[in-house]
N, C-alpha and C. Protein backbone atom coordinates (compact mmCIF):
# COMPACT_ATOMS: atom_id res chain seq x y z
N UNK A 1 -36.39 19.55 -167.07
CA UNK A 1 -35.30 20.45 -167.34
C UNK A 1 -35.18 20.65 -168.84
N UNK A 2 -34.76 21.57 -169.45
CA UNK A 2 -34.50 21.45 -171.00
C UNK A 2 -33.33 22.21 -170.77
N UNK A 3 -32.66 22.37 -171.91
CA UNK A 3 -31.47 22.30 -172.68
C UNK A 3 -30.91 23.59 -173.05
N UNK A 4 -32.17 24.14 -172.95
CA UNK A 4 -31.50 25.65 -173.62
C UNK A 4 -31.69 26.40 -172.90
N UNK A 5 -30.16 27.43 -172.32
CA UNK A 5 -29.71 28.33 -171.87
C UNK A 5 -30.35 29.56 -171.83
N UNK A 6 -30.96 30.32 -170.74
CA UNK A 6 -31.78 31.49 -170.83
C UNK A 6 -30.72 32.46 -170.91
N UNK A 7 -29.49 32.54 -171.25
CA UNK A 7 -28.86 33.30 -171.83
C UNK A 7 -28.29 33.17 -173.23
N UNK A 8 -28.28 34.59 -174.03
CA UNK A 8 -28.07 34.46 -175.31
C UNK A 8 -26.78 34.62 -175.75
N UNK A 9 -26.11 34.48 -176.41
CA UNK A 9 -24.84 34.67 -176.84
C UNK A 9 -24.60 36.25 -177.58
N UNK A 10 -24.14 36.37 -176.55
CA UNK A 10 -23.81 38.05 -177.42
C UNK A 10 -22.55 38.07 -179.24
N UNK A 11 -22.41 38.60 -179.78
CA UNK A 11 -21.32 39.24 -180.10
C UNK A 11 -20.83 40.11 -180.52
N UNK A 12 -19.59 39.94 -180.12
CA UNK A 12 -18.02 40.88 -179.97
C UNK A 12 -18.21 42.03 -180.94
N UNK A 13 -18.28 43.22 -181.21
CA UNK A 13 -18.36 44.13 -182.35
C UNK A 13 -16.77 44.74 -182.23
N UNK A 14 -15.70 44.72 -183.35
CA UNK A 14 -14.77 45.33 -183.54
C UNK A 14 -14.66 46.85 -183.22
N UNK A 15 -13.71 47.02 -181.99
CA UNK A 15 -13.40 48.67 -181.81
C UNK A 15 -13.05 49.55 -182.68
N UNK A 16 -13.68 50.86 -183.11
CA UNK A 16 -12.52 51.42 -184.00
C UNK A 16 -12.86 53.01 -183.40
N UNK A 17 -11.50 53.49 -183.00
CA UNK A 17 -11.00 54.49 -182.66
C UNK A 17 -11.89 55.47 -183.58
N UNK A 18 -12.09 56.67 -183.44
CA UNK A 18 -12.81 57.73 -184.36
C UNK A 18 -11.85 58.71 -184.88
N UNK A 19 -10.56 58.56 -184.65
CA UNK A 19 -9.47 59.15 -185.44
C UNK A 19 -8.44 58.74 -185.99
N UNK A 20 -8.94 57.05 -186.26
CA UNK A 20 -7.79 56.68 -186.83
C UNK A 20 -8.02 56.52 -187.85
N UNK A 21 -6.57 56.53 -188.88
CA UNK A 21 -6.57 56.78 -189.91
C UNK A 21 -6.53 54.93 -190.90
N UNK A 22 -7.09 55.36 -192.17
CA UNK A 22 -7.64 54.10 -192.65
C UNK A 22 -6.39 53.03 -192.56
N UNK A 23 -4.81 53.46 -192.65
CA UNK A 23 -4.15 52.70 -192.96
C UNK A 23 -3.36 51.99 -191.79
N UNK A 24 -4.12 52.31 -190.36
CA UNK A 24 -3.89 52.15 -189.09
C UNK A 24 -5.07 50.80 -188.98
N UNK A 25 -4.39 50.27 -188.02
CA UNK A 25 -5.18 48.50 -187.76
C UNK A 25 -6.53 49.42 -186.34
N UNK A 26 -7.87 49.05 -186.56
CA UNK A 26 -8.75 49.36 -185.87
C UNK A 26 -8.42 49.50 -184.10
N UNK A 27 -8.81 50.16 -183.22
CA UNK A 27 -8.29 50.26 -181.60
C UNK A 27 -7.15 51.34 -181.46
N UNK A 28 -6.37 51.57 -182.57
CA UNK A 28 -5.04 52.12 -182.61
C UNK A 28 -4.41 53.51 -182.87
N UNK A 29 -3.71 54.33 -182.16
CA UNK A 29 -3.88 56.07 -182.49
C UNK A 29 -2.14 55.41 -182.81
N UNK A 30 -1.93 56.99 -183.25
CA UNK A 30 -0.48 57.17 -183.85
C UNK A 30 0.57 57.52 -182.99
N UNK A 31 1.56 56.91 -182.78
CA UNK A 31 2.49 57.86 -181.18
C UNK A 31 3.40 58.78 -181.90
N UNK A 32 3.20 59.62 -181.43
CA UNK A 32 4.07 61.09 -182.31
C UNK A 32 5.72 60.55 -181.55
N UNK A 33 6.62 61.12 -182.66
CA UNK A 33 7.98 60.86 -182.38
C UNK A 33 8.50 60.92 -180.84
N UNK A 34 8.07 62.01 -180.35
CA UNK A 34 8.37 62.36 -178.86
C UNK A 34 8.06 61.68 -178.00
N UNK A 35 6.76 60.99 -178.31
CA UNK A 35 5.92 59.77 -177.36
C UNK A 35 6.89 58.25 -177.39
N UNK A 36 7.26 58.56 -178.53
CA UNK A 36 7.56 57.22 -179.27
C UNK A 36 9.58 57.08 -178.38
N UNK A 37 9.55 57.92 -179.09
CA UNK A 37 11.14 58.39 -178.07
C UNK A 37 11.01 58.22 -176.43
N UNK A 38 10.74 58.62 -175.67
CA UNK A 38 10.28 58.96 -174.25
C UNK A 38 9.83 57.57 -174.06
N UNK A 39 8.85 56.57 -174.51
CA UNK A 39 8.55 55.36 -174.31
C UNK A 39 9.61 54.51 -174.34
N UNK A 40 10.54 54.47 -175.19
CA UNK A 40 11.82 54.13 -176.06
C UNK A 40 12.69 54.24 -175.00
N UNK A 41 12.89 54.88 -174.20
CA UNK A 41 14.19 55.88 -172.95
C UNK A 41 13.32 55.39 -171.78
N UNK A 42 12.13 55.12 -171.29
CA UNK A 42 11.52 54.96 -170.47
C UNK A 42 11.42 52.87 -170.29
N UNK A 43 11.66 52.33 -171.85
CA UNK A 43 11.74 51.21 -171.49
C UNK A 43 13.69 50.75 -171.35
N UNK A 44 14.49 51.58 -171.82
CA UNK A 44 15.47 51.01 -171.58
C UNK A 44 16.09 51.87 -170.05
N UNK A 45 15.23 52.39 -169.39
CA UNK A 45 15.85 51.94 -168.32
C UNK A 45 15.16 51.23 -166.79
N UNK A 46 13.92 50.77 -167.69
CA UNK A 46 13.11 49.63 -166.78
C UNK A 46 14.11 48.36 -167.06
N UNK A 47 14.93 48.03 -168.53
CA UNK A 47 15.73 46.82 -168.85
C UNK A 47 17.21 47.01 -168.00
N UNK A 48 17.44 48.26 -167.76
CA UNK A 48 18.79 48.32 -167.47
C UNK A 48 18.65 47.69 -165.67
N UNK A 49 17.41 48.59 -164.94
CA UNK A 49 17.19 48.25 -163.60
C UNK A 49 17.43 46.90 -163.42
N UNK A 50 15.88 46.13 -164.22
CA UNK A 50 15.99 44.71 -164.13
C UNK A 50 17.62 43.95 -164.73
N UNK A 51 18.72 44.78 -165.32
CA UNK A 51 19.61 43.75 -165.10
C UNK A 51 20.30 43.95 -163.95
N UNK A 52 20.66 45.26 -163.47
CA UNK A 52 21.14 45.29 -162.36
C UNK A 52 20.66 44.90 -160.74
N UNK A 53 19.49 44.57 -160.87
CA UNK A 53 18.89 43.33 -159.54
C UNK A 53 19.32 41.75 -160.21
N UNK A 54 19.13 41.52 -161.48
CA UNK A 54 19.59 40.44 -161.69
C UNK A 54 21.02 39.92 -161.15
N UNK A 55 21.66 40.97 -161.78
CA UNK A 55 23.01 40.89 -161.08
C UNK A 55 23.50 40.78 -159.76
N UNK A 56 22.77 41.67 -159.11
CA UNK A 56 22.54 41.84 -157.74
C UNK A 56 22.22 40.82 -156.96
N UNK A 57 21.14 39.80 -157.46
CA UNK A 57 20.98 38.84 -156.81
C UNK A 57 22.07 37.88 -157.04
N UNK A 58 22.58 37.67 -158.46
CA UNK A 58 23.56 36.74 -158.76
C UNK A 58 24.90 36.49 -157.93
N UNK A 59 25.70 38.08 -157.79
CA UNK A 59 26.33 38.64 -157.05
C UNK A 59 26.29 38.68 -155.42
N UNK A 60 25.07 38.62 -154.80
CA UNK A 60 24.34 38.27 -153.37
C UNK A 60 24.80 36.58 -152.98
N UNK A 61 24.32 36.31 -153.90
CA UNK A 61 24.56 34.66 -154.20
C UNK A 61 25.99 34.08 -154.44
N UNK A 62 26.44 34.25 -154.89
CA UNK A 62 28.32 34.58 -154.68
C UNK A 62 28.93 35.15 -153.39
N UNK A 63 28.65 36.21 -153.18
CA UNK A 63 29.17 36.60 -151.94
C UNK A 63 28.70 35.86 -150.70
N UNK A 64 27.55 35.58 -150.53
CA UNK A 64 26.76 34.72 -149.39
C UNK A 64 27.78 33.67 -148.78
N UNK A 65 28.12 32.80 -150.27
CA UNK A 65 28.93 31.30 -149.82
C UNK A 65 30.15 31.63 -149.05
């Protein structure tokens, strides 16, 4: 038997987007205000849902006893 692995070790080459701009971290595009907004409104009311099942269960749990 010997020792060394008939596979070679590859490596990793850093992604870089073809339109991003130099002062942007490599992989990364820019989210225009509207994107940025709409993401913004789109996560606070995934937070609002999840408190109101929280509650819901809390409240379930109270009423049950």
């Amino acid at each position: 038997m010997h020792n060394e692995s008939p596979i070679t070790p590859a490596r990793a080459e850093p992604r870089v987007a073809a339109s991003a701009s130099p002062g942007l971290r490599p992989g990364t595009a820019p989210l225009y205000a509207e994107q940025r907004q709409r993401a913004k409104r789109t996560a606070l009311w995934v937070g609002a849902i999840a408190v109101l099942v929280y509650v819901g269960f809390i409240l379930s749990g109270v009423i049950g006893r």
